[in-house]
N, C-alpha and C. Protein backbone atom coordinates (compact mmCIF):
# COMPACT_ATOMS: atom_id res chain seq x y z
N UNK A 1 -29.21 62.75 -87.57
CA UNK A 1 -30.10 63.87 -87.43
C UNK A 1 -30.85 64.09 -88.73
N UNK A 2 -31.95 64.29 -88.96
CA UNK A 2 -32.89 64.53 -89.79
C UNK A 2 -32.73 65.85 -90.56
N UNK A 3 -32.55 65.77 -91.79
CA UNK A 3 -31.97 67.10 -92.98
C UNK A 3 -30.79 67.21 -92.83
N UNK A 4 -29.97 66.49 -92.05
CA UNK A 4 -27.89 67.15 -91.94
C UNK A 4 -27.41 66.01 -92.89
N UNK A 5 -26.72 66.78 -93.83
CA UNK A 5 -25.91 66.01 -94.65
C UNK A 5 -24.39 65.45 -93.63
N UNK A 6 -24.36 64.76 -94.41
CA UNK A 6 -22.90 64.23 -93.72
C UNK A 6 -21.63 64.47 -94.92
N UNK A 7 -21.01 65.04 -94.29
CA UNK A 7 -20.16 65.47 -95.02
C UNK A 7 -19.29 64.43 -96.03
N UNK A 8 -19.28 64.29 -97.65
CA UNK A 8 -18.84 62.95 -98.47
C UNK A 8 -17.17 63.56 -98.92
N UNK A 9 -16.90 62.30 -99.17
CA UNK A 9 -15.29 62.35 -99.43
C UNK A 9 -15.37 63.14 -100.68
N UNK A 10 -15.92 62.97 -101.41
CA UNK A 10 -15.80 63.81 -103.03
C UNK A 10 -16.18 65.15 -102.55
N UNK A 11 -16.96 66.05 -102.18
CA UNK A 11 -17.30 67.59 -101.69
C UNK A 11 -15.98 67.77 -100.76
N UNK A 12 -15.26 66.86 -99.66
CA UNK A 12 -14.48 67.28 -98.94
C UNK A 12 -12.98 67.59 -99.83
N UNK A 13 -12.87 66.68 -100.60
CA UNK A 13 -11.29 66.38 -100.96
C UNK A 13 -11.93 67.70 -102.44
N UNK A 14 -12.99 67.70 -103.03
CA UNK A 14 -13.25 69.31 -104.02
C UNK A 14 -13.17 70.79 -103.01
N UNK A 15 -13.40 70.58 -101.91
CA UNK A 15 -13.12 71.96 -101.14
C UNK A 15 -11.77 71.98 -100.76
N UNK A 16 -11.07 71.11 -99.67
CA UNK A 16 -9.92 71.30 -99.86
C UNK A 16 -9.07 71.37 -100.68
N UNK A 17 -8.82 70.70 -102.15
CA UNK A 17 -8.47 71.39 -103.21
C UNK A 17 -8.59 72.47 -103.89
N UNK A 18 -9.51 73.16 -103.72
CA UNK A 18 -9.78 74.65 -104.00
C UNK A 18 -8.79 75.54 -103.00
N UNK A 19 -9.48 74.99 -100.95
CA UNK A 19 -8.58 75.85 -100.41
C UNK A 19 -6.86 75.78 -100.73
N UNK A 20 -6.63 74.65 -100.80
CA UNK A 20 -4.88 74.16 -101.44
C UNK A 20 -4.19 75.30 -102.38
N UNK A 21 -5.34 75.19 -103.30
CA UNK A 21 -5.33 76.07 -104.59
C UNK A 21 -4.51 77.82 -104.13
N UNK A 22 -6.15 77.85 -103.40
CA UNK A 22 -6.35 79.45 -102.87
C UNK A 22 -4.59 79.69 -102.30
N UNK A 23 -4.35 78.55 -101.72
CA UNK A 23 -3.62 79.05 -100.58
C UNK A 23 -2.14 79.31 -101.20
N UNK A 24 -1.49 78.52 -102.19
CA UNK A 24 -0.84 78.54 -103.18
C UNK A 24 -0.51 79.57 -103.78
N UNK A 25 -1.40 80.65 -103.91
CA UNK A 25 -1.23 81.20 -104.54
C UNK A 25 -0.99 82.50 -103.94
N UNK A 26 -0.82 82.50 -102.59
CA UNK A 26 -0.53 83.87 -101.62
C UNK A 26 0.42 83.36 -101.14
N UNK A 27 1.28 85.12 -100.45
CA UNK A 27 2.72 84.72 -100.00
C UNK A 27 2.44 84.03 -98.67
N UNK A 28 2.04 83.29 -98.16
CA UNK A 28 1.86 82.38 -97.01
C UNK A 28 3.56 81.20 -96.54
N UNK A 29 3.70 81.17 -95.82
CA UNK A 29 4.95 80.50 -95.21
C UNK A 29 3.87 79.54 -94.13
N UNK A 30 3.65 78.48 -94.20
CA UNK A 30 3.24 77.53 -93.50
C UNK A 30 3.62 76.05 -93.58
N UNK A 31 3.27 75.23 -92.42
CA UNK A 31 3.81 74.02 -92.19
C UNK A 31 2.64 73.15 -92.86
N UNK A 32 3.18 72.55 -94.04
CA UNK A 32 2.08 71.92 -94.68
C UNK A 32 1.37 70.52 -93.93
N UNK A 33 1.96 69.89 -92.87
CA UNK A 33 1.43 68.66 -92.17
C UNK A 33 0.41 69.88 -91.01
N UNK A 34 0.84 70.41 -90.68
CA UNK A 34 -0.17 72.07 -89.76
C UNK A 34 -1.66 72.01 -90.70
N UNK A 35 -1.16 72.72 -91.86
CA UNK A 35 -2.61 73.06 -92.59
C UNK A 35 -3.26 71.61 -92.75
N UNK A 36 -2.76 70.75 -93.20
CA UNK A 36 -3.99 69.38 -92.94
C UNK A 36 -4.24 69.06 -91.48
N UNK A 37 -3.60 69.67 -90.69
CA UNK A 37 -3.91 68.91 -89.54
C UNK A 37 -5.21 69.78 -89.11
N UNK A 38 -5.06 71.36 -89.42
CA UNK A 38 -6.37 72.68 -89.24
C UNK A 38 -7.32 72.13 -90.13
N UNK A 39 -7.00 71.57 -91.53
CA UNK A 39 -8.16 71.30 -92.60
C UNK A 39 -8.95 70.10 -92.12
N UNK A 40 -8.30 69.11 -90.91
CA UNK A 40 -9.12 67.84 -90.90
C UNK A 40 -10.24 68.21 -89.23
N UNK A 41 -9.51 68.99 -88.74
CA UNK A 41 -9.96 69.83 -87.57
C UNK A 41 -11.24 70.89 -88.16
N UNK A 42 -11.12 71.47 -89.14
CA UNK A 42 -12.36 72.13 -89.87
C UNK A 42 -13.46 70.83 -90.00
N UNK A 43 -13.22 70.12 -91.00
CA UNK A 43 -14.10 68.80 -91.19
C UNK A 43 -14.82 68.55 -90.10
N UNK A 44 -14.19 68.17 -88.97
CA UNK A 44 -14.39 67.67 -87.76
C UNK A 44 -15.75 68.61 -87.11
N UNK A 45 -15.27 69.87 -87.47
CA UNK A 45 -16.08 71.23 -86.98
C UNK A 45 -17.39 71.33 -87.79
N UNK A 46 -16.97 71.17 -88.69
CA UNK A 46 -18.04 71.48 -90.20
C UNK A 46 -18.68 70.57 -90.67
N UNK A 47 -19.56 69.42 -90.41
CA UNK A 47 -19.49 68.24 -90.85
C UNK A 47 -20.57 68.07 -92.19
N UNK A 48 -21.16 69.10 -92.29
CA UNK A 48 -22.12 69.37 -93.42
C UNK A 48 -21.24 69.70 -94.47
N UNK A 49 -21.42 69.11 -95.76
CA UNK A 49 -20.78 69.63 -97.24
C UNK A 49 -20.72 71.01 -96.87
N UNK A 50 -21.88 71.50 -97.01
CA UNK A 50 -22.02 73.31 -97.46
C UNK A 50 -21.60 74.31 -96.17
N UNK A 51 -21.55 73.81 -94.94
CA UNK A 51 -20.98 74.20 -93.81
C UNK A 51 -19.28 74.34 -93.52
N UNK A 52 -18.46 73.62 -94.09
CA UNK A 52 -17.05 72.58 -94.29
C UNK A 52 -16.61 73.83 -96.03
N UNK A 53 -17.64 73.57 -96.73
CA UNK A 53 -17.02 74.65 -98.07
C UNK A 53 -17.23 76.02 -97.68
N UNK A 54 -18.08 76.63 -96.98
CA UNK A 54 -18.27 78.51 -96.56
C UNK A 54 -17.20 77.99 -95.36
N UNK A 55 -16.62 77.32 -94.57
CA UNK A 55 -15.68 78.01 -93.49
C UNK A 55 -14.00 77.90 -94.44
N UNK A 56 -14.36 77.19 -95.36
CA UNK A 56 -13.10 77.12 -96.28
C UNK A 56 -12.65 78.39 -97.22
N UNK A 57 -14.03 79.10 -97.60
CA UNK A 57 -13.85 79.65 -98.43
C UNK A 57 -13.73 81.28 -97.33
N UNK A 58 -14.50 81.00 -96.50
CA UNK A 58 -14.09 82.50 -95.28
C UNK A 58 -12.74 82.20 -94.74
N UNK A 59 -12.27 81.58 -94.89
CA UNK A 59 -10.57 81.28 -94.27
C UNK A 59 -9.94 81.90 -95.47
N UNK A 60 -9.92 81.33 -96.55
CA UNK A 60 -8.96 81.62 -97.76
C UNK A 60 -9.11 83.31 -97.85
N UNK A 61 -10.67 84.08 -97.84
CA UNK A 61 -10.90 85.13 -98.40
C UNK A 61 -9.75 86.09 -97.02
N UNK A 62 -10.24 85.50 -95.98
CA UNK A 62 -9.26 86.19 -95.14
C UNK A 62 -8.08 86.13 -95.20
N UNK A 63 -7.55 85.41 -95.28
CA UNK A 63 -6.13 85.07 -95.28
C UNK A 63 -5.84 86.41 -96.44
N UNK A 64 -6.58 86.14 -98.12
CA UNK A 64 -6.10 87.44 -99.12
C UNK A 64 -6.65 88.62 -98.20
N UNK A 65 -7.18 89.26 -97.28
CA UNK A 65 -7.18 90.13 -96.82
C UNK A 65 -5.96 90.26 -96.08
N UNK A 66 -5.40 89.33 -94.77
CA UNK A 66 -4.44 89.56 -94.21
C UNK A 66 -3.07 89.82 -95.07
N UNK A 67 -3.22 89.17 -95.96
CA UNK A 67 -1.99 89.29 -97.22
C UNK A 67 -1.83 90.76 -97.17
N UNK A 68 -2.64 91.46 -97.57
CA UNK A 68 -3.60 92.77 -98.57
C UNK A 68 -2.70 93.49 -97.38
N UNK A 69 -3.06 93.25 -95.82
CA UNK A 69 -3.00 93.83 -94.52
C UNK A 69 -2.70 92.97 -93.22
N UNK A 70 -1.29 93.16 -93.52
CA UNK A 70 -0.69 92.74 -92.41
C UNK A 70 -1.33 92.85 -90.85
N UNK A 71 -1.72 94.16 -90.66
CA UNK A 71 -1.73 94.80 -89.83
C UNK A 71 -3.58 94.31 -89.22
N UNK A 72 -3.85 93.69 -90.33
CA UNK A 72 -5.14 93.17 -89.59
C UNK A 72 -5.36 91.97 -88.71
N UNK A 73 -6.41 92.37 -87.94
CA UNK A 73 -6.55 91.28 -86.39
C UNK A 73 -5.92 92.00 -85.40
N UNK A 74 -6.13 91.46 -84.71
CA UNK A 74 -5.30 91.72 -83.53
C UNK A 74 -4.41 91.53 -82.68
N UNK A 75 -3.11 92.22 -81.82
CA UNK A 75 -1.96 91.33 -81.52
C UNK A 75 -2.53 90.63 -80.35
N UNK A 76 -1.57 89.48 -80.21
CA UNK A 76 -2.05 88.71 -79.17
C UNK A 76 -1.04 88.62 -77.92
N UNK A 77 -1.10 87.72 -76.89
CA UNK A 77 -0.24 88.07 -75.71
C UNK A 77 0.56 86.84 -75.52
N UNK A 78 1.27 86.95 -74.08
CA UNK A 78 1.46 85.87 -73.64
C UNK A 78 2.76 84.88 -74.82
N UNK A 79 2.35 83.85 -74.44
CA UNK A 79 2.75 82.94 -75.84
C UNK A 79 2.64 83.17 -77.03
N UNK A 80 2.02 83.82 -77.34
CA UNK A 80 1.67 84.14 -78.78
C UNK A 80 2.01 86.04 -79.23
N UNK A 81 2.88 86.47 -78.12
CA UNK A 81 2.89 87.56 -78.32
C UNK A 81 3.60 88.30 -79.60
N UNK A 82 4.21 87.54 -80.61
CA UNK A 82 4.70 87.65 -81.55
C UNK A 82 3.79 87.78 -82.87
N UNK A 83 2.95 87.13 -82.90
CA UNK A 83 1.45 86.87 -83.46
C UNK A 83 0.05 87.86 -83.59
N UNK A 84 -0.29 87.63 -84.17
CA UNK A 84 -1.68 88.22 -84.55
C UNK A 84 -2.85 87.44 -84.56
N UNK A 85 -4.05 87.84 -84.85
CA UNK A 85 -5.15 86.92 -84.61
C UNK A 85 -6.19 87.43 -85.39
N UNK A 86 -7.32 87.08 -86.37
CA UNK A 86 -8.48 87.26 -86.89
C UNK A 86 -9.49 86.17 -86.58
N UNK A 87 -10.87 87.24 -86.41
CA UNK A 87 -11.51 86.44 -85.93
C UNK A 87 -12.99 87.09 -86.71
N UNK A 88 -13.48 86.16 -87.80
CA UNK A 88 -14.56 85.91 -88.58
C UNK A 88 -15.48 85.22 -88.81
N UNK A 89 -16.63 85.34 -89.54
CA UNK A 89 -17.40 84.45 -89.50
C UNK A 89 -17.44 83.40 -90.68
N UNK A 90 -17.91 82.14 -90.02
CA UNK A 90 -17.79 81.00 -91.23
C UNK A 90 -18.94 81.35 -92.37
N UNK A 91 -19.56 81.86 -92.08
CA UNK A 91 -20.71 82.11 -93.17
C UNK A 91 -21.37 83.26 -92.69
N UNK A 92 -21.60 84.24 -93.72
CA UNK A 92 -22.30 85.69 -93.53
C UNK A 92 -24.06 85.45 -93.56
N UNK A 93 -23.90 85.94 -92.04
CA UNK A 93 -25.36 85.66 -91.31
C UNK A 93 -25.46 86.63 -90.41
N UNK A 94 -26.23 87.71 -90.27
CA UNK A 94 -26.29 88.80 -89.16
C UNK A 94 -25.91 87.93 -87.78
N UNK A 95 -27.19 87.26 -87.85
CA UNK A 95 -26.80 86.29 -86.47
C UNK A 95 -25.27 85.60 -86.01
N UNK A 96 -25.05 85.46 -87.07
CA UNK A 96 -23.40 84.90 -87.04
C UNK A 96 -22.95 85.09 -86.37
N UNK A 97 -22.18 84.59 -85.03
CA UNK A 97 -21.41 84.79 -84.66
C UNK A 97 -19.41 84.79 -85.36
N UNK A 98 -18.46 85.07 -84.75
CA UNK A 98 -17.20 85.17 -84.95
C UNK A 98 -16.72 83.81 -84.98
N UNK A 99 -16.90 83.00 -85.74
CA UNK A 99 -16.20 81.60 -85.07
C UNK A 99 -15.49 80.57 -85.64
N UNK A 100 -14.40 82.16 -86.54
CA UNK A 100 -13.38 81.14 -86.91
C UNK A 100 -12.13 82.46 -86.36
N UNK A 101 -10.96 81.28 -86.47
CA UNK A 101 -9.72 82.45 -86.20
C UNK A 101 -8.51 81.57 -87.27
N UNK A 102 -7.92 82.95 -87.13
CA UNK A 102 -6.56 82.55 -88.28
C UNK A 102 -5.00 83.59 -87.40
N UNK A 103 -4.46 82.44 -87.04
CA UNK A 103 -3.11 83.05 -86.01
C UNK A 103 -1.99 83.64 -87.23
N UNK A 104 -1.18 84.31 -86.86
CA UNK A 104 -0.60 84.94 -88.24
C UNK A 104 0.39 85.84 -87.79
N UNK A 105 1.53 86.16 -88.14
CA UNK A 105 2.28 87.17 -88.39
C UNK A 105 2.90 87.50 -89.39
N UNK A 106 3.63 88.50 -89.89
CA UNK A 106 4.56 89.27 -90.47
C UNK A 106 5.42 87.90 -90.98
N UNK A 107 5.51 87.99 -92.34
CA UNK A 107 7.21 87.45 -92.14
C UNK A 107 7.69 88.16 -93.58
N UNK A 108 8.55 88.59 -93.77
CA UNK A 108 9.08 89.45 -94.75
C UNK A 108 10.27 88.47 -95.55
N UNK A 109 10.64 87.86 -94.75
CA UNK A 109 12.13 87.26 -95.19
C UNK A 109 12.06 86.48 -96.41
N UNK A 110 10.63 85.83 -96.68
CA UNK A 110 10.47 84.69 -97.59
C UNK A 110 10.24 85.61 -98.86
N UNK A 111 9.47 86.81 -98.56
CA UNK A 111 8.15 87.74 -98.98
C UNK A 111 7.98 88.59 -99.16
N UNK A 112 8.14 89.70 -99.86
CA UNK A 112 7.95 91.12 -98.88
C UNK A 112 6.62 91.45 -97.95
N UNK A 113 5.28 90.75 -99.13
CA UNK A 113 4.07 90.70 -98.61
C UNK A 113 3.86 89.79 -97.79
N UNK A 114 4.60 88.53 -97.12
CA UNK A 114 4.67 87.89 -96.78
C UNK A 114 3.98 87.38 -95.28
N UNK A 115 3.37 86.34 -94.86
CA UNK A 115 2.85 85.95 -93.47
C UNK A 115 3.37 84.60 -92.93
N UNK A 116 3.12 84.67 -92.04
CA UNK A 116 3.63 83.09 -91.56
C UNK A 116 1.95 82.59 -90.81
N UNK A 117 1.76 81.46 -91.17
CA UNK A 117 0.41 80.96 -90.63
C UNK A 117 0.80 79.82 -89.35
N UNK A 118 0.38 80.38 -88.48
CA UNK A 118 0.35 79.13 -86.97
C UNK A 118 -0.99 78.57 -87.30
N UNK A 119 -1.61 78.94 -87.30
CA UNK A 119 -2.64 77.76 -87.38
C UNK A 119 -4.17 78.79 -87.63
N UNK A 120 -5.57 77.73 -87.80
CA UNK A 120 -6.35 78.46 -88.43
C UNK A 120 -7.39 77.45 -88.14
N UNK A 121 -9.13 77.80 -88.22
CA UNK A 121 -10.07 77.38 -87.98
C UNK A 121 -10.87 77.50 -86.82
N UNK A 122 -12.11 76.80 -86.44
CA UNK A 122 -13.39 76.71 -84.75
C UNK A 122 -12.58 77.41 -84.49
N UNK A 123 -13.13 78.15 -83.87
CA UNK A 123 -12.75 78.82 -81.96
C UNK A 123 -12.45 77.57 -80.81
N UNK A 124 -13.09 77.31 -81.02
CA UNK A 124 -13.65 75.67 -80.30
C UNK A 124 -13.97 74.54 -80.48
N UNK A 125 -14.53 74.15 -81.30
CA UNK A 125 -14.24 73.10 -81.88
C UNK A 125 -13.40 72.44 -83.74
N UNK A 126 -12.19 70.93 -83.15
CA UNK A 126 -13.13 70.27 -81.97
C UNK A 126 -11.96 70.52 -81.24
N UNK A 127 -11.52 71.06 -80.83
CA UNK A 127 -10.56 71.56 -79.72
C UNK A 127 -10.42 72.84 -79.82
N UNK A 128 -10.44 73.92 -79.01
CA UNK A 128 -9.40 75.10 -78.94
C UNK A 128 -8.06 75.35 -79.72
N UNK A 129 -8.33 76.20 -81.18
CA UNK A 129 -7.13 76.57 -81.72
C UNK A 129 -6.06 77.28 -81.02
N UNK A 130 -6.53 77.62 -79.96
CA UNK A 130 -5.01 78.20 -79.41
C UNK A 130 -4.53 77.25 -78.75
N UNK A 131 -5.22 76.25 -78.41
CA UNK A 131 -4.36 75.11 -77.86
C UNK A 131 -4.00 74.26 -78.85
N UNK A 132 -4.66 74.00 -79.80
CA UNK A 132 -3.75 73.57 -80.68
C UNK A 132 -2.41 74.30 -81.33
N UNK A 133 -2.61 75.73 -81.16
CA UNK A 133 -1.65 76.07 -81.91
C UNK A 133 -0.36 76.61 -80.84
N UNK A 134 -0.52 76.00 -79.87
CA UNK A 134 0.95 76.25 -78.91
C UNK A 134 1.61 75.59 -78.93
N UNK A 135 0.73 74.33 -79.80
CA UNK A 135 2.38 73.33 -79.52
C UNK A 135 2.93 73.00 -80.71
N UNK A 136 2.53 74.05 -81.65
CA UNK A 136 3.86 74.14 -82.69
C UNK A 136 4.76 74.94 -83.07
């Protein structure tokens, strides 16, 4: 396509090291083969450098919000009724739609501030995060 960058190994492996960073450094409880498997699923989603670094950097900023506030997002049902859900935008654009999510609950035990991350990234692509995230 004409003007779309394609996303290069050096911008990808400098953003995900930042998010790595970010993520490191909050009380987060997650399955580290999970978060690469959401980070290569972002890529997949994001395929532009600068598209792939703003949904990285709106994931991380949320996540220190959910830290901040447990209680943010919303509970969810069903299968996931244990869980929570946020749902933001990859890049601040009026037009923007909502179209990332970050699954999440409470976990105190590790933490006091503590969360547990099921999974994170698209709404939709390139699959449905809630279907990805039921079967872990």
């Amino acid at each position: 396509m004409r003007g779309r960058r394609v996303l290069s190994a050096d911008a990808r492996e400098t953003a995900i090291d930042a998010f790595l960073g970010s993520l490191s450094e909050l009380p987060i409880l997650a399955v580290p083969s999970q978060v690469e498997e959401d980070v290569r699923a972002l890529a997949d989603a994001f395929s532009e450098d600068h598209a792939f670094a703003s949904a990285l950097e709106a994931i991380s900023a949320e996540l220190g919000r959910i830290v901040a506030d447990p209680s943010r997002g919303a509970p969810m049902q069903g299968h996931y009724a244990e869980w929570r859900r946020s749902k933001f935008q990859s890049s601040r654009s009026q037009a923007q739609p909502a179209d990332l999510r970050i699954i999440f609950r409470r976990n105190v035990t590790f933490d006091p501030n503590g969360i547990e991350l099921r999974a994170f990234g698209h709404r939709w692509r390139p699959t449905a995060i809630y279907l990805r995230a039921k079967g872990r």
